[in-house]
N, C-alpha and C. Protein backbone atom coordinates (compact mmCIF):
# COMPACT_ATOMS: atom_id res chain seq x y z
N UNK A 1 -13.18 7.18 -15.17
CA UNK A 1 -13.73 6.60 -16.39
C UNK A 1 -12.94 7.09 -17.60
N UNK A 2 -12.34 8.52 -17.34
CA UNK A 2 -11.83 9.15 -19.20
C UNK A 2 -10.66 8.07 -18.72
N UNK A 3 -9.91 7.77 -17.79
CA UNK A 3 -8.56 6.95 -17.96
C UNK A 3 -8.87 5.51 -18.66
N UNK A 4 -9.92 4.93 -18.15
CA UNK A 4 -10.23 3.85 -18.59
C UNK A 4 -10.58 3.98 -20.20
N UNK A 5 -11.19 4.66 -20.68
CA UNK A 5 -11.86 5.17 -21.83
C UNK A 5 -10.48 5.12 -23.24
N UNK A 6 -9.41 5.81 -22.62
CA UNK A 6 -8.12 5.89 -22.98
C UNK A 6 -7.60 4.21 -23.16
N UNK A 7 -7.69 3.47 -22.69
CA UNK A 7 -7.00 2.20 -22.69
C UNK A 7 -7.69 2.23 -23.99
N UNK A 8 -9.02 1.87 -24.50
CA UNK A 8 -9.68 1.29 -26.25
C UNK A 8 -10.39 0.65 -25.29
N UNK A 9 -11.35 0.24 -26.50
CA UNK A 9 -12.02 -0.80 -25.93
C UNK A 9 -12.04 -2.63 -25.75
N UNK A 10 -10.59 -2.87 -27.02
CA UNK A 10 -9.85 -4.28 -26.36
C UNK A 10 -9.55 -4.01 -25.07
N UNK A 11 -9.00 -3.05 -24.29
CA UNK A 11 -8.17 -3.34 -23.18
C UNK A 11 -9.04 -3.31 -21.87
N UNK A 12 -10.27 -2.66 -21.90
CA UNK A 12 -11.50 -2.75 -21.33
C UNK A 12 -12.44 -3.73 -21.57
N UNK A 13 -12.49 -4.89 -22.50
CA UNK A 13 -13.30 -5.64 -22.50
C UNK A 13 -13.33 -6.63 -21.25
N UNK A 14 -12.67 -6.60 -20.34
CA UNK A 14 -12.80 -7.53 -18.93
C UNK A 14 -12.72 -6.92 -17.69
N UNK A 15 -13.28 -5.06 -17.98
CA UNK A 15 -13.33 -4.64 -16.82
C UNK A 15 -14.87 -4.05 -16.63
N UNK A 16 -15.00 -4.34 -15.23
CA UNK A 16 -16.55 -3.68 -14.89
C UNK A 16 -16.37 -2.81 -14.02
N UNK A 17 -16.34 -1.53 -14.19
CA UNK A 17 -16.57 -0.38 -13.12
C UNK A 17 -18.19 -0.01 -12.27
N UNK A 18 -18.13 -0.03 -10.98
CA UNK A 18 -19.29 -0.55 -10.35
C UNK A 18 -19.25 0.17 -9.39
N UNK A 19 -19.89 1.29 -9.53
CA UNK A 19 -19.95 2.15 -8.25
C UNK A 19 -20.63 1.89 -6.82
N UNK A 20 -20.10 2.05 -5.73
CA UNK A 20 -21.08 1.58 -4.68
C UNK A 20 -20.75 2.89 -3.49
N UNK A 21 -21.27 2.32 -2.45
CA UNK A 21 -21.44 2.98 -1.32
C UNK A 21 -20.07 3.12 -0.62
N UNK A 22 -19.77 3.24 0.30
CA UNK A 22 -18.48 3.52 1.05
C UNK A 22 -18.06 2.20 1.62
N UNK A 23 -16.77 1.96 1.21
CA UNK A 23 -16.11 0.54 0.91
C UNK A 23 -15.85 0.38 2.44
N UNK A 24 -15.84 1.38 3.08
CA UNK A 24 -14.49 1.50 4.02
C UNK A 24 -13.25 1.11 4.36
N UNK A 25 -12.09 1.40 4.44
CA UNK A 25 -11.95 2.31 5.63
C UNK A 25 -12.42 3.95 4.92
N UNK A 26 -13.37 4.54 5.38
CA UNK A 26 -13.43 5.87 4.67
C UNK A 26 -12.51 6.99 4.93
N UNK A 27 -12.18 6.75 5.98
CA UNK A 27 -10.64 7.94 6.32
C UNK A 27 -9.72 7.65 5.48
N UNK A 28 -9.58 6.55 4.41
CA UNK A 28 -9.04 6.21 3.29
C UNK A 28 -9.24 6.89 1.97
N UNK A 29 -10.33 7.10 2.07
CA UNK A 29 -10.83 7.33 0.71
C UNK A 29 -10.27 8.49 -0.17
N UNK A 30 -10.71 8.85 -1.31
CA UNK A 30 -11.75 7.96 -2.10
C UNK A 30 -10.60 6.42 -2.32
N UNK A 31 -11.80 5.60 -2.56
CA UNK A 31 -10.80 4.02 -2.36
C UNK A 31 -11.68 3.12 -3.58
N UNK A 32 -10.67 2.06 -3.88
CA UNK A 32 -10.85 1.49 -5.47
C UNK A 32 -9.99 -0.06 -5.04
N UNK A 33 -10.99 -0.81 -5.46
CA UNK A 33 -10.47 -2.18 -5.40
C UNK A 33 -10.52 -2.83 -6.40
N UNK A 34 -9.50 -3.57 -6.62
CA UNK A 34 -9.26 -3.87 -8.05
C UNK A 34 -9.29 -5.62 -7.79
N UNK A 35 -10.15 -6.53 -8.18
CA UNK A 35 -10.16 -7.99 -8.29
C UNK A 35 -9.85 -8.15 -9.64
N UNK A 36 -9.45 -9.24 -9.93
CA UNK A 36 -9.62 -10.71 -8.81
C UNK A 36 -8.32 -10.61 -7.59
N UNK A 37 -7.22 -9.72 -8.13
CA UNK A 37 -6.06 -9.83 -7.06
C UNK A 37 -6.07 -9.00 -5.77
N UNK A 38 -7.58 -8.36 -5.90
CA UNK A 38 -8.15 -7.91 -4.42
C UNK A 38 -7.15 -6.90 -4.11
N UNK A 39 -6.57 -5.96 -5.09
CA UNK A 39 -5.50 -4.97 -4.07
C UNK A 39 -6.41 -3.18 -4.12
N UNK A 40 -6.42 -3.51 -3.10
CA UNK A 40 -6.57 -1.68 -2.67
C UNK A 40 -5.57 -0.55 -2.40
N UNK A 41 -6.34 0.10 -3.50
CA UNK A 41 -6.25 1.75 -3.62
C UNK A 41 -6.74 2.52 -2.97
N UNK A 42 -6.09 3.64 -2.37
CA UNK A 42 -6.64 4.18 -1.14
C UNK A 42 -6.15 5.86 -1.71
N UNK A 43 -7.04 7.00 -0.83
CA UNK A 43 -6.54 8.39 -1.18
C UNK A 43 -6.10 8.42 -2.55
N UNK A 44 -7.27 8.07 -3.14
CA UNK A 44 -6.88 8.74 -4.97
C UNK A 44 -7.29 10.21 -5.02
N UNK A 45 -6.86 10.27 -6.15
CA UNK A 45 -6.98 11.49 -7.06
C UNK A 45 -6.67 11.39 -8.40
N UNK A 46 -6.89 12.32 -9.59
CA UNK A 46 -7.48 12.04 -10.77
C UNK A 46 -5.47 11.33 -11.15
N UNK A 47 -4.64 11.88 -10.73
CA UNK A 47 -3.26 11.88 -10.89
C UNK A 47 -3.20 10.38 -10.84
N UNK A 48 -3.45 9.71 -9.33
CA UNK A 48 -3.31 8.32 -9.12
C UNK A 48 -4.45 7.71 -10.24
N UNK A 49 -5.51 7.69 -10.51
CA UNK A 49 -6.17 7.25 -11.19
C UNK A 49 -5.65 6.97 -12.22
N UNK A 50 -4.96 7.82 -13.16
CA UNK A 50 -4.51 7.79 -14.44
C UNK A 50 -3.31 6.81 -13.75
N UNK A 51 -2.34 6.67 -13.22
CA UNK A 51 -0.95 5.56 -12.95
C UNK A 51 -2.00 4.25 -12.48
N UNK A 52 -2.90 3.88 -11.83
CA UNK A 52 -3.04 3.10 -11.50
C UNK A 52 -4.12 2.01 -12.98
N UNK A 53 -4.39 2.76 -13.97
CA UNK A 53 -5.07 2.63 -15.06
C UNK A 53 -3.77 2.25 -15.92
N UNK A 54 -2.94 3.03 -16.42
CA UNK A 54 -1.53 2.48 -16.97
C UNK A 54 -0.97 1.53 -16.40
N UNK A 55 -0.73 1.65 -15.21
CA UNK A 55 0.40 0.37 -14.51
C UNK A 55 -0.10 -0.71 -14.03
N UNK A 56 -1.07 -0.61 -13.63
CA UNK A 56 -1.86 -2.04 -12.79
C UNK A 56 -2.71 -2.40 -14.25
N UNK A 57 -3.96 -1.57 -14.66
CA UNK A 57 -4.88 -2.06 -15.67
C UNK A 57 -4.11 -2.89 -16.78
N UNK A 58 -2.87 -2.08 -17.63
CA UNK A 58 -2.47 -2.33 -19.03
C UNK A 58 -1.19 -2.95 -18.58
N UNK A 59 -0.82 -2.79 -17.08
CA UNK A 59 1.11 -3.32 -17.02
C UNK A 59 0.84 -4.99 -16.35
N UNK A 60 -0.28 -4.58 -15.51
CA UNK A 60 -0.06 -5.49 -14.91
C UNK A 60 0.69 -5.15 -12.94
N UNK A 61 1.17 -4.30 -12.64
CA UNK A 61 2.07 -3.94 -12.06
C UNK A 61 0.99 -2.94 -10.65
N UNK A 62 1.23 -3.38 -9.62
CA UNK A 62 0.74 -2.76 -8.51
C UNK A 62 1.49 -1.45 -8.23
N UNK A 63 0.44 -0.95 -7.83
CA UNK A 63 1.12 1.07 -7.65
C UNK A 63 1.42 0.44 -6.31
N UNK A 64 2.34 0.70 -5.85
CA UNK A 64 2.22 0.44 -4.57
C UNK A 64 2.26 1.55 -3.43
N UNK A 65 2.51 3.09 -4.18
CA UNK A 65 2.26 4.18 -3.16
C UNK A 65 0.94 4.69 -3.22
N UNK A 66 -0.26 3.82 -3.40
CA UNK A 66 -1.44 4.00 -3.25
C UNK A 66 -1.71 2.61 -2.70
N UNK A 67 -1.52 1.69 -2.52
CA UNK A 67 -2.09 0.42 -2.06
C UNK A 67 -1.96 0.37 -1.21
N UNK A 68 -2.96 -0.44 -0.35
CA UNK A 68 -3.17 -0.73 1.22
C UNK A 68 -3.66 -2.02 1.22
N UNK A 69 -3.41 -2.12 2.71
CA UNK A 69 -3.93 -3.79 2.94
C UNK A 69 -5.39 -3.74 3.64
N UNK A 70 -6.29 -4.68 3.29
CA UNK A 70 -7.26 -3.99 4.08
C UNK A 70 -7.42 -4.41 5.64
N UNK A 71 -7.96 -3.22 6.77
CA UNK A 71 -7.83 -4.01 7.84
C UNK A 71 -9.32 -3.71 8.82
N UNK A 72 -8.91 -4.32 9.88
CA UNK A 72 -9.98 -4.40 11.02
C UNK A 72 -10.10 -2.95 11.49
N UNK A 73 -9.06 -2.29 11.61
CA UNK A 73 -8.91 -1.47 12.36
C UNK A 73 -8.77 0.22 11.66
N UNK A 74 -8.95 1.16 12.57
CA UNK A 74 -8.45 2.36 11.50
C UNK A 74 -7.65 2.79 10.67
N UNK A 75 -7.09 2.90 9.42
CA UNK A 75 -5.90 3.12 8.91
C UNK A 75 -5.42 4.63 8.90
N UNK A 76 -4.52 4.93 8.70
CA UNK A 76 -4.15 6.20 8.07
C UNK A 76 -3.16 6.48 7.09
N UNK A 77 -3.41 7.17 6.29
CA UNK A 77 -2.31 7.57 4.76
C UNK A 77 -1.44 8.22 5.68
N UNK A 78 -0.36 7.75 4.48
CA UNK A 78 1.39 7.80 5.31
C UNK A 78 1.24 10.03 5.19
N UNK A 79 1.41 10.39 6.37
CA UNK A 79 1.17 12.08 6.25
C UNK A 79 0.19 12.61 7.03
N UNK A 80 -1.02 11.47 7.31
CA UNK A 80 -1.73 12.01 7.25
C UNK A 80 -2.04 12.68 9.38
N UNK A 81 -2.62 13.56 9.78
CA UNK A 81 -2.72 13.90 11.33
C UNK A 81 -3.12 12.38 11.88
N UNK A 82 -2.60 12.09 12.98
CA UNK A 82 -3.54 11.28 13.63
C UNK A 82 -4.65 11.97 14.63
C-alpha cells in the first residue's frame, strides 16, 4: 500500500487493492494479480512490490522476473528446492 500511496492519488484513481484469501498456487506466494491484463506476480517482497508499482502500475511495463503464468499444476520459483 505505502508503494501505491507514493504514485498520488491521480495515478491511483483506477486501482482497487482487494485483499483475499490464498489465490493459489501458494508455494508461489505471497502472489498479486494485476487485471485487466491478468499477469501474475509471484514470491514478492516489499523490494518487488515497489518495481512492480513503478514499472507495471505508472510504466506500463511487465516485471517479468516476478511474473508467472498461471497453471493447473504445481509451480516452482526459478531456485527454489523441489
Amino acid at each position: 500500500i505505502r508503494s501505491l500511496e507514493r504514485l498520488g492519488s491521480r495515478s491511483t484513481e483506477a486501482l482497487l487493492v482487494a485483499q483475499t484469501g490464498c489465490l493459489f498456487p501458494c508455494n508461489l506466494g505471497p502472489v498479486m494479480v494485476v487485471y485487466p491484463e491478468g499477469v501474475w506476480y509471484c514470491g514478492l517482497n516489499e523490494a518487488a512490490t515497489d518495481r512492480i508499482v513503478e514499472e507495471h502500475f505508472r510504466n506500463g511495463q511487465v516485471v517479468i522476473e516476478y511474473a508467472r503464468e498461471p497453471a493447473s499444476h504445481s509451480q516452482r520459483m526459478p531456485g527454489q528446492p523441489t
